[in-house]
Protein backbone atom coordinates (compact mmCIF):
# COMPACT_ATOMS: atom_id res chain seq x y z
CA UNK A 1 10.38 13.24 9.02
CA UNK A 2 12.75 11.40 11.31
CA UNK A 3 12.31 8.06 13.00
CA UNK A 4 14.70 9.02 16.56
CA UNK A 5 16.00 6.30 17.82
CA UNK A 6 15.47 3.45 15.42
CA UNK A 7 18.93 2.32 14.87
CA UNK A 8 19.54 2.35 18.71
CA UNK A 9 17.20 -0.09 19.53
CA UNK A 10 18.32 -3.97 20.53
CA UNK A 11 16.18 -6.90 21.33
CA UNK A 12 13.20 -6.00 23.14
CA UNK A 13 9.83 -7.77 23.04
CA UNK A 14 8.42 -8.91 19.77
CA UNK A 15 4.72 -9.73 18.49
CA UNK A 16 5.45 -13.04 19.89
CA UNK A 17 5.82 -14.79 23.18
CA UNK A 18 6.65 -18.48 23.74
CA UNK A 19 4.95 -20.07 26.68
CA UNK A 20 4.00 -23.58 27.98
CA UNK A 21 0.83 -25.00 27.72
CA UNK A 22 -0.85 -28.32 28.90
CA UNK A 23 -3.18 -29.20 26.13
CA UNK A 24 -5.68 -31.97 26.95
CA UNK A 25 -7.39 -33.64 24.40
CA UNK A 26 -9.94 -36.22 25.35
CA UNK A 27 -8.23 -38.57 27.46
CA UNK A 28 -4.40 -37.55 26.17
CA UNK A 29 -2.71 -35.10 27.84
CA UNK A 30 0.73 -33.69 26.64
CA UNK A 31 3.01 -30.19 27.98
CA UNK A 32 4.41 -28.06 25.11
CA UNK A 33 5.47 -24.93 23.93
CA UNK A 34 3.03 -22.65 22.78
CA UNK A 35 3.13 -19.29 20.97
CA UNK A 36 1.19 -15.92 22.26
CA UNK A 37 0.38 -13.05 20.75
CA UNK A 38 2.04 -10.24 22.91
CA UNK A 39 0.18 -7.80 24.31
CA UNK A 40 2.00 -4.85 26.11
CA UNK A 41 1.08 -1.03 27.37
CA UNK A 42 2.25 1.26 24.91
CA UNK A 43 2.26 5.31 26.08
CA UNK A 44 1.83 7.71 23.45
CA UNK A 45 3.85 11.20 24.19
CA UNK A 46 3.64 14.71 22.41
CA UNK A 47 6.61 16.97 22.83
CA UNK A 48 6.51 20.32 21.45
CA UNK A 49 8.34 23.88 22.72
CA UNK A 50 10.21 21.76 25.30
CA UNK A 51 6.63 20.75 26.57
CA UNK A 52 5.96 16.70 26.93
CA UNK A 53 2.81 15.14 27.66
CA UNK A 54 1.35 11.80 27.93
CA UNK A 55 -2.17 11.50 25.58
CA UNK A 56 -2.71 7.90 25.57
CA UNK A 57 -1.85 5.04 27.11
CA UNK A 58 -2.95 1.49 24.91
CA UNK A 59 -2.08 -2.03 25.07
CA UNK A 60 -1.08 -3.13 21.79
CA UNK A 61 0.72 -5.99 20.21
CA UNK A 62 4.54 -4.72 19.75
CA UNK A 63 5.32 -3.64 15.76
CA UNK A 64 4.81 -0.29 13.96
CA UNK A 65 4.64 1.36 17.23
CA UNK A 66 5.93 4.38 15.43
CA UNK A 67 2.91 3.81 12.55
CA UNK A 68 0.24 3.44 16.07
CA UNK A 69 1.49 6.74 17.76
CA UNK A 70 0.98 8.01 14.28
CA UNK A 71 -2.15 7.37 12.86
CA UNK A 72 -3.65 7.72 16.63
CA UNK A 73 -2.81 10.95 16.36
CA UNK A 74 -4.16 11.13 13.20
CA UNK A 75 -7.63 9.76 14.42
CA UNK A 76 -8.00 11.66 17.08
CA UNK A 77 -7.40 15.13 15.41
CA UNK A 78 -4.12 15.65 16.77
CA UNK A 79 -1.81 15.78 14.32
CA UNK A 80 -2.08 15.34 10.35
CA UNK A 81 0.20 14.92 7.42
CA UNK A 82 2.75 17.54 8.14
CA UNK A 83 2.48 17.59 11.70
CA UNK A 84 4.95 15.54 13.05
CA UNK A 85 8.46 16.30 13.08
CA UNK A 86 10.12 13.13 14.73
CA UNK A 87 9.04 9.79 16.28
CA UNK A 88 11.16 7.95 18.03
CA UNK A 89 11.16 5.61 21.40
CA UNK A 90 11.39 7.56 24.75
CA UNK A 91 14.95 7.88 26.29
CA UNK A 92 14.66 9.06 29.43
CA UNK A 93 17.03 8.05 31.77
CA UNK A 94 14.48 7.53 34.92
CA UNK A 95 12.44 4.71 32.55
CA UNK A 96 13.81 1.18 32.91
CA UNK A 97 15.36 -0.01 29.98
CA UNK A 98 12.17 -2.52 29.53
CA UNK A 99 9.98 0.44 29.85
CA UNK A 100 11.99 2.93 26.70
CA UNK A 101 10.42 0.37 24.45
CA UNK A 102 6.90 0.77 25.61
CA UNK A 103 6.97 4.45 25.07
CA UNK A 104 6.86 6.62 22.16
CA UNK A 105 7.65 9.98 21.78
CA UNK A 106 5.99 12.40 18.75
CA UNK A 107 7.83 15.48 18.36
CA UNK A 108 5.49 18.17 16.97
CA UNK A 109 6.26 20.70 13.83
CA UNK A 110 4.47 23.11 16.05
CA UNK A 111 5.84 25.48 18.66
CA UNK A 112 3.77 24.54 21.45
CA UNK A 113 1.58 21.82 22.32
CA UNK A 114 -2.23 21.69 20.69
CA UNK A 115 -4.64 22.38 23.61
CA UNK A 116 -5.66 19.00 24.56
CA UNK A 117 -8.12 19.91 27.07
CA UNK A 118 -10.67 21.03 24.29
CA UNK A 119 -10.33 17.17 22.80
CA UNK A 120 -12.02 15.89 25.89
CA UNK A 121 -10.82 12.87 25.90
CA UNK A 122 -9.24 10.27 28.80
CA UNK A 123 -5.86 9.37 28.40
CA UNK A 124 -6.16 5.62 29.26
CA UNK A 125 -7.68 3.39 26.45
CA UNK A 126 -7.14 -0.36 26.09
CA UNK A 127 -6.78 -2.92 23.37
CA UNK A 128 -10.52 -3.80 23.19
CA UNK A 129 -11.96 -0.11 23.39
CA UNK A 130 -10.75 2.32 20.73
CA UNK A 131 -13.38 5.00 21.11
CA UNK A 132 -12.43 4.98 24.91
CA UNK A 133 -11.78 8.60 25.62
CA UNK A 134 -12.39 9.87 22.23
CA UNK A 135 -14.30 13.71 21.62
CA UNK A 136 -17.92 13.78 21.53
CA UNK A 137 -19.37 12.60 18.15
CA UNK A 138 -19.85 16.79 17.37
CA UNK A 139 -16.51 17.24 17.32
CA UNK A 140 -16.14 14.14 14.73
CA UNK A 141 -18.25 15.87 12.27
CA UNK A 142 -16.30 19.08 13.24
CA UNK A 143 -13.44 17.75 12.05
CA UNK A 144 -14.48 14.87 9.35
CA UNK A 145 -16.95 17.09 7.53
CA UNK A 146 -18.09 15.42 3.85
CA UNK A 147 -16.25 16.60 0.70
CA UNK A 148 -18.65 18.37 -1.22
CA UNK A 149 -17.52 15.88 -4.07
CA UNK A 150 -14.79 12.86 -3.85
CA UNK A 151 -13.43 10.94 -6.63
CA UNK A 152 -15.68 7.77 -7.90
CA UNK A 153 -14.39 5.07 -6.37
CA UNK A 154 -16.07 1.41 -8.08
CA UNK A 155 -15.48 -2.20 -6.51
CA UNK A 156 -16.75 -5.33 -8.33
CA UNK A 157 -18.46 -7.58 -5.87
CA UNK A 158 -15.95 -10.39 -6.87
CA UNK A 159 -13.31 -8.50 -6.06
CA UNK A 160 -14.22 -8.30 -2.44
CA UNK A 161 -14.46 -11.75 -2.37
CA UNK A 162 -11.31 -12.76 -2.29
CA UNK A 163 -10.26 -9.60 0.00
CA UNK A 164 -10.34 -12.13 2.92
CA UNK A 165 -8.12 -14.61 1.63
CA UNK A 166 -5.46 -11.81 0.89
CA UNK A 167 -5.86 -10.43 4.27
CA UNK A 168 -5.55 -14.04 5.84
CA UNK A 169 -2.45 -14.46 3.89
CA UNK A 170 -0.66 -11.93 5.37
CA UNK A 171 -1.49 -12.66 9.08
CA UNK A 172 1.78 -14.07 9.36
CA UNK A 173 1.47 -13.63 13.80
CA UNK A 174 -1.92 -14.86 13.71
CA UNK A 175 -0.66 -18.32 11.84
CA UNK A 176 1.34 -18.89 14.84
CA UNK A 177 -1.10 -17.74 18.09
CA UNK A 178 -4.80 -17.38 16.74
CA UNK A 179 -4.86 -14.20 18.65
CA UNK A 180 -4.97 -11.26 16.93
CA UNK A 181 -6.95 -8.72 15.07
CA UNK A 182 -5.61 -8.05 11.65
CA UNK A 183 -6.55 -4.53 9.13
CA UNK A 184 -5.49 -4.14 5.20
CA UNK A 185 -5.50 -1.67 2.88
CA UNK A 186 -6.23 -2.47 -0.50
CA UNK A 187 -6.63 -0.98 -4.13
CA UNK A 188 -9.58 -0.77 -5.65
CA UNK A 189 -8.75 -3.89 -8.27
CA UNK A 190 -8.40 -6.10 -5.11
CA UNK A 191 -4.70 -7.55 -5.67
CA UNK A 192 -1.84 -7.76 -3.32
CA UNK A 193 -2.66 -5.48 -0.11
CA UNK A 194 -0.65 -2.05 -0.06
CA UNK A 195 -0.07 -2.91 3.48
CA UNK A 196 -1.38 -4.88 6.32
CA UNK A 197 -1.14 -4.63 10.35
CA UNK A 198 -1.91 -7.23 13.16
CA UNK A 199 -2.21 -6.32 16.71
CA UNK A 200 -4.22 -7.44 19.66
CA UNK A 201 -6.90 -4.23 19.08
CA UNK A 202 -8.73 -3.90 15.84
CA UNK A 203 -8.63 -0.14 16.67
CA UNK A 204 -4.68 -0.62 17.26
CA UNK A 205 -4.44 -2.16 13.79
CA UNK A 206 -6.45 0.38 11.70
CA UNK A 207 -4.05 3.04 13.22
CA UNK A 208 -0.91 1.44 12.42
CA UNK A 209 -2.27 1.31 8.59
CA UNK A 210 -3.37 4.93 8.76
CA UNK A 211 0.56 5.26 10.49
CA UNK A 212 2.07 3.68 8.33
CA UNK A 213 0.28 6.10 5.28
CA UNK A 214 1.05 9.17 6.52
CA UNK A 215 4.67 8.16 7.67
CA UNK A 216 5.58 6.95 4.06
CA UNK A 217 3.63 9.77 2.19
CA UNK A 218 0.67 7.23 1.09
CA UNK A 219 -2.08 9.92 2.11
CA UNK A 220 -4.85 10.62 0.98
CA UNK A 221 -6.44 7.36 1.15
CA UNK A 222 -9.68 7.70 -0.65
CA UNK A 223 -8.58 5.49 -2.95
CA UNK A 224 -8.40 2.37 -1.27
CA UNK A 225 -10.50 -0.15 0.66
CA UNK A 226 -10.29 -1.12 4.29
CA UNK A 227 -10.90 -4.36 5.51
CA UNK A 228 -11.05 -5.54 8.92
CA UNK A 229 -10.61 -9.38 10.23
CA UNK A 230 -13.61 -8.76 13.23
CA UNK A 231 -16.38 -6.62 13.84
CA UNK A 232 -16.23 -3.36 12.89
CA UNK A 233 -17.72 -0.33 15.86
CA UNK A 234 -17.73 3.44 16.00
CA UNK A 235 -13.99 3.19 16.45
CA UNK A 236 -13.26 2.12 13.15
CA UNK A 237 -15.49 4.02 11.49
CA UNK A 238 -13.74 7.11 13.08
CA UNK A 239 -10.97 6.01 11.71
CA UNK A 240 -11.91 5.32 8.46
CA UNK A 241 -13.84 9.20 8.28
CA UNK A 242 -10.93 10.78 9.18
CA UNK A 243 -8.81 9.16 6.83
CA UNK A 244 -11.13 9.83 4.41
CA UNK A 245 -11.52 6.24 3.78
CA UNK A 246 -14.39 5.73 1.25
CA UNK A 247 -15.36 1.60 1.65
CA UNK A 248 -15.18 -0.57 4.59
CA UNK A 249 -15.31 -3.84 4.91
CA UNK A 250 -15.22 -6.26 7.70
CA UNK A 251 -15.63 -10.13 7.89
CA UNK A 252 -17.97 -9.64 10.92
CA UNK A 253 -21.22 -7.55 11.86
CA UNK A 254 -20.82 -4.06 11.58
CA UNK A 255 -22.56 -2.11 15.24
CA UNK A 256 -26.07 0.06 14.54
CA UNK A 257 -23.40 3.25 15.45
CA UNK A 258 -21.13 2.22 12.70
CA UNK A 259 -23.89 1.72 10.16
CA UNK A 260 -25.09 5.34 11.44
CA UNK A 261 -21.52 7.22 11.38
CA UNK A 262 -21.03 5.34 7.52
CA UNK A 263 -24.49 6.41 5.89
CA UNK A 264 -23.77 10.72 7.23
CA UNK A 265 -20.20 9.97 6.26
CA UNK A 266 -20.39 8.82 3.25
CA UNK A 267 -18.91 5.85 3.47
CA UNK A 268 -19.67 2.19 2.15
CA UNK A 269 -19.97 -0.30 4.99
CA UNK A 270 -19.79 -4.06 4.06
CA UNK A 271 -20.07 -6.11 6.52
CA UNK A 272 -20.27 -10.56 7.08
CA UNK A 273 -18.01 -10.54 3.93
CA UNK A 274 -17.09 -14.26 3.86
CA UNK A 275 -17.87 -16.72 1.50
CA UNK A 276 -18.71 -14.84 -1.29
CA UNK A 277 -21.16 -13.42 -0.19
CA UNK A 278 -21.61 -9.96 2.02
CA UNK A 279 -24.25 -7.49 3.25
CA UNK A 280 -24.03 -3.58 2.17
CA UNK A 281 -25.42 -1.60 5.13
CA UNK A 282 -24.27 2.08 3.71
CA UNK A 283 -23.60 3.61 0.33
CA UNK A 284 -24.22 0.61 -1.87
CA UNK A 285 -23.38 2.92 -5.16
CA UNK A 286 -19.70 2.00 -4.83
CA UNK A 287 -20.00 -2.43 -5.14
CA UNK A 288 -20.76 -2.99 -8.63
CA UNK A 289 -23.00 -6.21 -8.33
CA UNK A 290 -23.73 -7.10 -11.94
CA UNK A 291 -20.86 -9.00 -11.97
CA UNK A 292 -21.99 -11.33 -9.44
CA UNK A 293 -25.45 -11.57 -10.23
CA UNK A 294 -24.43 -12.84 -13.82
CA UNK A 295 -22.09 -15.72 -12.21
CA UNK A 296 -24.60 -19.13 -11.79
C-alpha cells in the first residue's frame, strides 16, 4: 500500500499549539505561555475510477491522519484490509496550501466507488460525536455478525490494573495540554502497549489504532485489549465490533447502549477501571478474577 505524499510534506500544524494564558491564582496573577492540544477539521476523501468524493468531515487532533482516514473507513464498512490502494494528503491545486494538510485522500483497490448512499450516513461528524452519521444499528449487525467461535482470549484481573498506568505513560501530548482523549492496544499479558493514539475525539483515537493495524498488517485484532482514557459510547463499541475487538476497557462509565451492543457482540466491557479495581458489565468469562480475590 502506498502512503502518497508523505515525503512531500513540510511543517504544517502539529498536535500542539502554543498560546498565552493569564493564569490567576488566588490573589497572584501572572501571563505565560501555555500549550493546547490542536484541534483542526480533517476531510476524509475516496477516489476510485477517476471518481472523488468527500465521506466525512471530523475535527481531530493532527497525527496519524493517514491511520484516522483508515480505520474510519474501516468502522464504517467502507473499506477493509485490502481495500485501500494509496493514502496520501490531497494536492489539489485550488486548496490553500494550509488546507492540503487538512485533507486526506484514500485511493480505492476498486474500480468504482462503493455506493455510499446505501450507508446512510451524514458526512459531517465532529470530535465529540463519533456515531454522528453512522448506518442504522441493522446494518451494524449486518456487517459485524458474531463468529460462530473466536479464539479464547484470558486476562488476569491484575493485569488490567496496571493497563492505565501504561496508557498514561504514553500520553506524551496530554503531559503537556491536559486535553486530549487517549486509546491503546494491548496484548493480552498487559506489557508495553502495541500502539497508542491521542486526539481530541475518543472516537478519533480508536480509529487511528484500528488505522494504524490495518496500515501495518497488524489485523485481525482479536487478540488484544482496548482501552480507552474516558467514557466509552456506542461509538466505540462500533469500533471495537468491527474490528473484532474481543475486551474493552475504559477508565470511565461505559453508556446503557454500549453495555447493550457488548453483551449481542460478544464482547467484554470493563468499565471505572482505576485503582485496582473495575466493574465487568458484559462477558465476564474473559477476566480471570482468582488472582485478585487471593491478593489481601
Amino acid at each position: 500500500m502506498e502512503r502518497d505524499g508523505a515525503a512531500r510534506l513540510t511543517a504544517r500544524l502539529g498536535p500542539v499549539t502554543r498560546s498565552r494564558v493569564r493564569r490567576v491564582s488566588g490573589s497572584a496573577v501572572r501571563d505565560r505561555r501555555d500549550d493546547l492540544a490542536t484541534e483542526e477539521p480533517l476531510e476524509i476523501r475516496l477516489l476510485a475510477g477517476g471518481e472523488s468524493r468527500t465521506v466525512a468531515i471530523t475535527m481531530r487532533t493532527p497525527g496519524a491522519d493517514f491511520e484516522l482516514a483508515a480505520g474510519f473507513l474501516h468502522g464504517e464498512g467502507i473499506a477493509g484490509p485490502g481495500d485501500i490502494a494509496a493514502i496520501g494528503y490531497c494536492t489539489d491545486e485550488d486548496l490553500d496550501p494550509e488546507a492540503r494538510y487538512n485533507t486526506v485522500t484514500v485511493r480505492l483497490a476498486a474500480s468504482r466507488l462503493p455506493d455510499l448512499a446505501a450507508t446512510a450516513r451524514n458526512f459531517l461528524t465532529s470530535s465529540a460525536c463519533g456515531v454522528c452519521g453512522t448506518a442504522s444499528l441493522d446494518a451494524l449487525r449486518d456487517r459485524c455478525a458474531v463468529p460462530a467461535a473466536r479464539p479464547p482470549v484470558a486476562v488476569p484481573a491484575t493485569t488490567l490494573y496496571g493497563l492505565p498506568d501504561r496508557l498514561r505513560e504514553a500520553q506524551g501530548v496530554f503531559g503537556r495540554t491536559g486535553g486530549l482523549h487517549a486509546a491503546g492496544l494491548f496484548t493480552p499479558d498487559g506489557g508495553t502497549p502495541l500502539a497508542v493514539r491521542e486526539d481530541v475525539g475518543r472516537h478519533n483515537a480508536v480509529d487511528k489504532l484500528v488505522g494504524w493495524a490495518l496500515l501495518g498488517g497488524e489485523t485481525p485484532l482479536d487478540r488484544h485489549v482496548l482501552l480507552v482514557s474516558g467514557r466509552v459510547g456506542y461509538e466505540i463499541m462500533q469500533k471495537a465490533a468491527s474490528a473484532g475487538i474481543q475486551i474493552v476497557c475504559a477508565v470511565s462509565a461505559p453508556s446503557s447502549l454500549a453495555v447493550d451492543l457488548a453483551r449481542e457482540f460478544g464482547i467484554t466491557l470493563v468499565g471505572f477501571l482505576r485503582e485496582e479495581r473495575f466493574n465487568i458489565y458484559a462477558c465476564p468469562e474473559r477476566i480471570d478474577v482468582e488472582q485478585a480475590a487471593e491478593t489481601p
